[in-house]
PDB file of N, CA and C in Angstrom:
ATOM      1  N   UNK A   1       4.167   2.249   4.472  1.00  0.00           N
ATOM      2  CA  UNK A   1       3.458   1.013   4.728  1.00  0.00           C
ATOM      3  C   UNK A   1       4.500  -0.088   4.917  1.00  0.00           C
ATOM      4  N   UNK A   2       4.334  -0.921   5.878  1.00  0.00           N
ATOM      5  CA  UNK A   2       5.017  -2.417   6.272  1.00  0.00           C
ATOM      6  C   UNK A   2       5.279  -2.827   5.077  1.00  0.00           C
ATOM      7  N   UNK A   3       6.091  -3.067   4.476  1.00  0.00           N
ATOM      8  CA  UNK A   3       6.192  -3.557   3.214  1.00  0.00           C
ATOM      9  C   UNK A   3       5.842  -5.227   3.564  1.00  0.00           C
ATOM     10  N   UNK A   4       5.551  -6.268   4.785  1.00  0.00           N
ATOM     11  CA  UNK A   4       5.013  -7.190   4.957  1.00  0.00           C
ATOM     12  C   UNK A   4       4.117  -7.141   4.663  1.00  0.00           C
ATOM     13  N   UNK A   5       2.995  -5.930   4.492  1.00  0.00           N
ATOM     14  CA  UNK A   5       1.966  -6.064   4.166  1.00  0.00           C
ATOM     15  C   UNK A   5       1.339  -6.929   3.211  1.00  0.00           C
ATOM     16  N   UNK A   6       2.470  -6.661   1.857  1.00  0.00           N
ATOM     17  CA  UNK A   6       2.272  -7.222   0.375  1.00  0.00           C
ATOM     18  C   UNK A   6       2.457  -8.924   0.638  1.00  0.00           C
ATOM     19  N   UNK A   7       2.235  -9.135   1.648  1.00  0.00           N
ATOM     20  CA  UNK A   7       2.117 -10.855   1.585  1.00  0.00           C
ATOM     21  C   UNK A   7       0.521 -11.050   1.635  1.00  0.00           C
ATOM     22  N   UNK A   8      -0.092 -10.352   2.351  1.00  0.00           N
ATOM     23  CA  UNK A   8      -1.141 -10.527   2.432  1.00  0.00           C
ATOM     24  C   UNK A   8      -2.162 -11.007   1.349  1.00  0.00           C
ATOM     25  N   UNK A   9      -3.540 -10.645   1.440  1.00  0.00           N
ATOM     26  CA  UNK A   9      -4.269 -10.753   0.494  1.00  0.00           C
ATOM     27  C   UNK A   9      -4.594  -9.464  -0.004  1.00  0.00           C
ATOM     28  N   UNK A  10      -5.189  -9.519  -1.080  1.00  0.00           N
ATOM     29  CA  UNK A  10      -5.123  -7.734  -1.715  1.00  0.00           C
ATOM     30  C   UNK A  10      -6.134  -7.031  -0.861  1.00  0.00           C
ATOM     31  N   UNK A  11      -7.685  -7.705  -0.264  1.00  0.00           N
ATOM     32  CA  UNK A  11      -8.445  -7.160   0.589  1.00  0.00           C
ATOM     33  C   UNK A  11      -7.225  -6.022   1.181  1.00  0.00           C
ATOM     34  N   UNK A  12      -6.980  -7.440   2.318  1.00  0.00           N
ATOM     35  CA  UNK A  12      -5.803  -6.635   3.301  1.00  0.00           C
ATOM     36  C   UNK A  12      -4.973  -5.247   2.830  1.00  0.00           C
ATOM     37  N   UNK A  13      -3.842  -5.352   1.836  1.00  0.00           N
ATOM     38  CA  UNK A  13      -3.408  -4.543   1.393  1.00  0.00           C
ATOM     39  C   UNK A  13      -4.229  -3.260   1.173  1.00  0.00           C
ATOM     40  N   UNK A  14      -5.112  -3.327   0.579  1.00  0.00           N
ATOM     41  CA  UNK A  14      -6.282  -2.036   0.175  1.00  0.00           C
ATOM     42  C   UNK A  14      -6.534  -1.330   1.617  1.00  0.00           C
ATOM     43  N   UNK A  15      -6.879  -2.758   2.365  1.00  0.00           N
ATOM     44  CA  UNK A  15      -7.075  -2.045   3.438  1.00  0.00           C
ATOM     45  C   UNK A  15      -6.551  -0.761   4.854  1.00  0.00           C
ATOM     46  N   UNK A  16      -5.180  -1.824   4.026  1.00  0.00           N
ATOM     47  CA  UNK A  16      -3.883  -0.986   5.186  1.00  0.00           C
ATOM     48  C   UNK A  16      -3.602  -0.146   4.640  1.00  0.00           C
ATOM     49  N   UNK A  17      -3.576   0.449   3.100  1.00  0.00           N
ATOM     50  CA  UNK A  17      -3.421   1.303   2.130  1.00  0.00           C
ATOM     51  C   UNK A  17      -4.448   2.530   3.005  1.00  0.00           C
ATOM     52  N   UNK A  18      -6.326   2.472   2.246  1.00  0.00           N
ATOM     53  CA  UNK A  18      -6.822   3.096   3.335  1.00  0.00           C
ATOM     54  C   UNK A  18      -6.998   3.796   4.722  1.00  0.00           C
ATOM     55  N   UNK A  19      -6.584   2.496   5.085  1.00  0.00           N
ATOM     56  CA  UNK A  19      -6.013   3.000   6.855  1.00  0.00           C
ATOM     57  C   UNK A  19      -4.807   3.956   7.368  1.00  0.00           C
ATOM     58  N   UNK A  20      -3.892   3.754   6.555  1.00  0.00           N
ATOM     59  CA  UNK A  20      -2.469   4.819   6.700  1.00  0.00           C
ATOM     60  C   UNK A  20      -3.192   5.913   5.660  1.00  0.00           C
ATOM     61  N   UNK A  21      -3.936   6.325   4.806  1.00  0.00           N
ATOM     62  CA  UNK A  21      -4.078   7.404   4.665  1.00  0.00           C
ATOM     63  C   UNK A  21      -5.147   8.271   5.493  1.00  0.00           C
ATOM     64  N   UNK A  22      -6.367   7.240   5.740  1.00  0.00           N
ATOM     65  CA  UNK A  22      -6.798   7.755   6.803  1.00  0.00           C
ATOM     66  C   UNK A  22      -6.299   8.769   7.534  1.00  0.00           C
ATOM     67  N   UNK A  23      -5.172   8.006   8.016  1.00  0.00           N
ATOM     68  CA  UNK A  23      -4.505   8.346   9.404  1.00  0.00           C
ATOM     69  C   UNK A  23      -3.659   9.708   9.300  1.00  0.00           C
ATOM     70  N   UNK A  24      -3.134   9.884   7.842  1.00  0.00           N
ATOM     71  CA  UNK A  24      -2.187  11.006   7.938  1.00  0.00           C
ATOM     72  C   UNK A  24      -3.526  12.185   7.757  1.00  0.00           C
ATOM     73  N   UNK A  25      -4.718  12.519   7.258  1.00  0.00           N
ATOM     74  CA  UNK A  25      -5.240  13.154   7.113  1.00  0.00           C
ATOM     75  C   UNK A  25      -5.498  13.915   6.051  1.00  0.00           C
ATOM     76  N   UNK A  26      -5.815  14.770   5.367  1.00  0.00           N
ATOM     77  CA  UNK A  26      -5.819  15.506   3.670  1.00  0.00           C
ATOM     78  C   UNK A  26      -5.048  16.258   3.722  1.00  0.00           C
ATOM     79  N   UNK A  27      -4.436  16.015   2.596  1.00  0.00           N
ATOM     80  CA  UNK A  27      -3.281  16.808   1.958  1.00  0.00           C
ATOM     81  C   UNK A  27      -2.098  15.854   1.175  1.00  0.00           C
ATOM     82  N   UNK A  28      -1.130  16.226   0.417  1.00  0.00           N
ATOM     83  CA  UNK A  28      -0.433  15.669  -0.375  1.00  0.00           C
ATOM     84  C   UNK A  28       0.567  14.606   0.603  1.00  0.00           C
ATOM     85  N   UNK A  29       0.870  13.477  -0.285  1.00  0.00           N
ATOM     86  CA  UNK A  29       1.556  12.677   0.936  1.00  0.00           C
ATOM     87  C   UNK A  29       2.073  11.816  -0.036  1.00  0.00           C
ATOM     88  N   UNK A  30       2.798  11.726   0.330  1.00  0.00           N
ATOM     89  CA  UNK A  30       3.677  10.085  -0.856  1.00  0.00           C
ATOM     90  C   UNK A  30       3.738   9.017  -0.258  1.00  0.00           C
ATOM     91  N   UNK A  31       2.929   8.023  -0.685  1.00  0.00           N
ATOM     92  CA  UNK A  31       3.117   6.994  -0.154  1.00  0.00           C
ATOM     93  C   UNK A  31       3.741   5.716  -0.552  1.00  0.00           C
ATOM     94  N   UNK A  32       4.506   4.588   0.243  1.00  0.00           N
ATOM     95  CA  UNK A  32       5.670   4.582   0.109  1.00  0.00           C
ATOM     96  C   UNK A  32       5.664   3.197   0.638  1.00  0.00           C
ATOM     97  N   UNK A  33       6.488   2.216   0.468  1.00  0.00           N
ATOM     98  CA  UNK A  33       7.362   0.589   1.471  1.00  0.00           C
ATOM     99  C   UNK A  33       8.065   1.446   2.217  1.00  0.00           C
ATOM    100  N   UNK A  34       7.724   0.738   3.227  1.00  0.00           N
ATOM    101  CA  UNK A  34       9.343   1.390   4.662  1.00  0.00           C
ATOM    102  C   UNK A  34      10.269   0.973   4.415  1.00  0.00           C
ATOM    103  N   UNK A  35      10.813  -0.226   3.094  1.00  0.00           N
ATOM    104  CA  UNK A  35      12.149  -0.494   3.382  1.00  0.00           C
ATOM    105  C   UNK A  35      11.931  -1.010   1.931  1.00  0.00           C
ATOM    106  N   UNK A  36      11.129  -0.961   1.100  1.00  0.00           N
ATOM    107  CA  UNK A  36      11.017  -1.320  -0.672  1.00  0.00           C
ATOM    108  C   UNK A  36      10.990  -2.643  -0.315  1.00  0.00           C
ATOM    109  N   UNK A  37      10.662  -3.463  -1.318  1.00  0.00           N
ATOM    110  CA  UNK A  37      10.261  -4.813  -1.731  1.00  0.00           C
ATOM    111  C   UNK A  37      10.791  -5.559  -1.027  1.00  0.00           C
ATOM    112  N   UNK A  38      10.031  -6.759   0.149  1.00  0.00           N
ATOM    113  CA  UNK A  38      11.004  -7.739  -0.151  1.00  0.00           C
ATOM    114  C   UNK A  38      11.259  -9.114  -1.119  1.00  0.00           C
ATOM    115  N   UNK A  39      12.307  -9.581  -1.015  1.00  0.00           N
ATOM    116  CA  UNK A  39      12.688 -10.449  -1.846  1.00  0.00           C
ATOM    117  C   UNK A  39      10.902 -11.989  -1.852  1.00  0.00           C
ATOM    118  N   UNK A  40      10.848 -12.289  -2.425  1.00  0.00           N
ATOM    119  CA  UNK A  40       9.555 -14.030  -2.475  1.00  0.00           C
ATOM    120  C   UNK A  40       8.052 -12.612  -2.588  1.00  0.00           C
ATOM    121  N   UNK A  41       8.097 -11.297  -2.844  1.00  0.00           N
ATOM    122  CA  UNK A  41       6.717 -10.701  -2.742  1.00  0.00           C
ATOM    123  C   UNK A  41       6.238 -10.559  -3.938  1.00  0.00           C
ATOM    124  N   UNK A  42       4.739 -11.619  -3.683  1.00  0.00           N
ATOM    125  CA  UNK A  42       3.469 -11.996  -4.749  1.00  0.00           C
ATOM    126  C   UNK A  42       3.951 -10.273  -5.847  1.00  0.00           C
ATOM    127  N   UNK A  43       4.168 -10.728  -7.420  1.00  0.00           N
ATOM    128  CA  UNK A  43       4.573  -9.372  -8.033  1.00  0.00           C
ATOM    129  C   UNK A  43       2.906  -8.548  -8.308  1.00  0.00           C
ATOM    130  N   UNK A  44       2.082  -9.995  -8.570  1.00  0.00           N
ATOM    131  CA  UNK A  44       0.326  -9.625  -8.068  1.00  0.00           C
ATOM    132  C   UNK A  44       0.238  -8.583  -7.696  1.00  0.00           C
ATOM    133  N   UNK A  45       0.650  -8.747  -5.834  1.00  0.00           N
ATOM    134  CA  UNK A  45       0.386  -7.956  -5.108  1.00  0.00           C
ATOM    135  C   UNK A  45       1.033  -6.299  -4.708  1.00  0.00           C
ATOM    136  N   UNK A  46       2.109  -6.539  -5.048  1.00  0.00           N
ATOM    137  CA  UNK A  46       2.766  -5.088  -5.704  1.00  0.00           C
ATOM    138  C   UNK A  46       2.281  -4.503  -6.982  1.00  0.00           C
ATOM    139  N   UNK A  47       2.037  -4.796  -7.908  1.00  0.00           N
ATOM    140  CA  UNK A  47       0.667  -4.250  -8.676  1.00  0.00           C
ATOM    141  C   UNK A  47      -0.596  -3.544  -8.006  1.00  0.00           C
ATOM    142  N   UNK A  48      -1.268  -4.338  -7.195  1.00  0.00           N
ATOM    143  CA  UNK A  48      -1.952  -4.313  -6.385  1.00  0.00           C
ATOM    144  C   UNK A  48      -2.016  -3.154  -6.083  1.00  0.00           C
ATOM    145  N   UNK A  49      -0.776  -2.678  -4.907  1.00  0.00           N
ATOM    146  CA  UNK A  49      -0.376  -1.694  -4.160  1.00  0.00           C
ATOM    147  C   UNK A  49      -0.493  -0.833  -5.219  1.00  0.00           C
ATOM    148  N   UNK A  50      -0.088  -0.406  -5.871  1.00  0.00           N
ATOM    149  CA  UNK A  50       0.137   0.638  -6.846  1.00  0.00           C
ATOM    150  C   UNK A  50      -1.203   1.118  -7.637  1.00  0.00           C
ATOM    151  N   UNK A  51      -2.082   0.179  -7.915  1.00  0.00           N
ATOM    152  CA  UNK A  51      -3.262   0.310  -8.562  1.00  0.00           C
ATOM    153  C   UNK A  51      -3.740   1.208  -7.609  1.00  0.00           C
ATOM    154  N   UNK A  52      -4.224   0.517  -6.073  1.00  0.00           N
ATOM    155  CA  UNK A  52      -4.847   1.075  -4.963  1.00  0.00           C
ATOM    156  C   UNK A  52      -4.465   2.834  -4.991  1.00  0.00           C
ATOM    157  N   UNK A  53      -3.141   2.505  -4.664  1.00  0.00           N
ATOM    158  CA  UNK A  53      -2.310   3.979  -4.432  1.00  0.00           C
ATOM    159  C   UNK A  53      -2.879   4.946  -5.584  1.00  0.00           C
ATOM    160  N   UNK A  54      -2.701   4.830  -6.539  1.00  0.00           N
ATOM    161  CA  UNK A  54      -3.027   5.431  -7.935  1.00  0.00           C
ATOM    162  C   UNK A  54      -4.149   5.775  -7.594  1.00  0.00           C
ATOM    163  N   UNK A  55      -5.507   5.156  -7.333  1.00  0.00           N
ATOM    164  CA  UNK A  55      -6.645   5.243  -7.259  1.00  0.00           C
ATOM    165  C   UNK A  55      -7.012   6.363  -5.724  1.00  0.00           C
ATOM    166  N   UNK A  56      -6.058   6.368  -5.236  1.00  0.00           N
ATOM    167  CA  UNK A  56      -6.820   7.172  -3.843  1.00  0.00           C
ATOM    168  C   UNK A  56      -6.843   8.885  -4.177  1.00  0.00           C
ATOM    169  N   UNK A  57      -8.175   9.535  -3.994  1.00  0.00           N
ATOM    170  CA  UNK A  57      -8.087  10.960  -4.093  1.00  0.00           C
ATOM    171  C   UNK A  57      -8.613  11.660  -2.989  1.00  0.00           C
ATOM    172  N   UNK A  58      -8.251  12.793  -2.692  1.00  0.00           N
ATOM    173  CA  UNK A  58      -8.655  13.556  -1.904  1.00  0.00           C
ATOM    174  C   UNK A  58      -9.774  14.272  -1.958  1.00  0.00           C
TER     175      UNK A  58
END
């Protein structure tokens, strides 16, 4: 995931979360920042990410 993402609002985030798993299809997958944190990102919203992530099952 864009790690720009995490500027967003958490809607958003959840959403793009959703959407890239969507996309890879079922089965095991790690999901991941394309380039890890950047520096000024809401720590909120990296929580956020992780809650979401945690929460997705197959």
């Amino acid at each position: 995931v864009d790690p720009g993402v995490l500027f967003g609002s958490k809607e958003f985030i959840t959403n793009r979360i959703n959407d890239t798993v969507r996309k890879t299809g079922k089965g095991k997958h790690i999901l991941n920042l394309g380039h890890g944190i950047i520096v000024g990102t809401p720590e909120e919203n990296v929580a956020h990410f992780f809650e979401v992530a945690k929460g997705i099952r197959y």
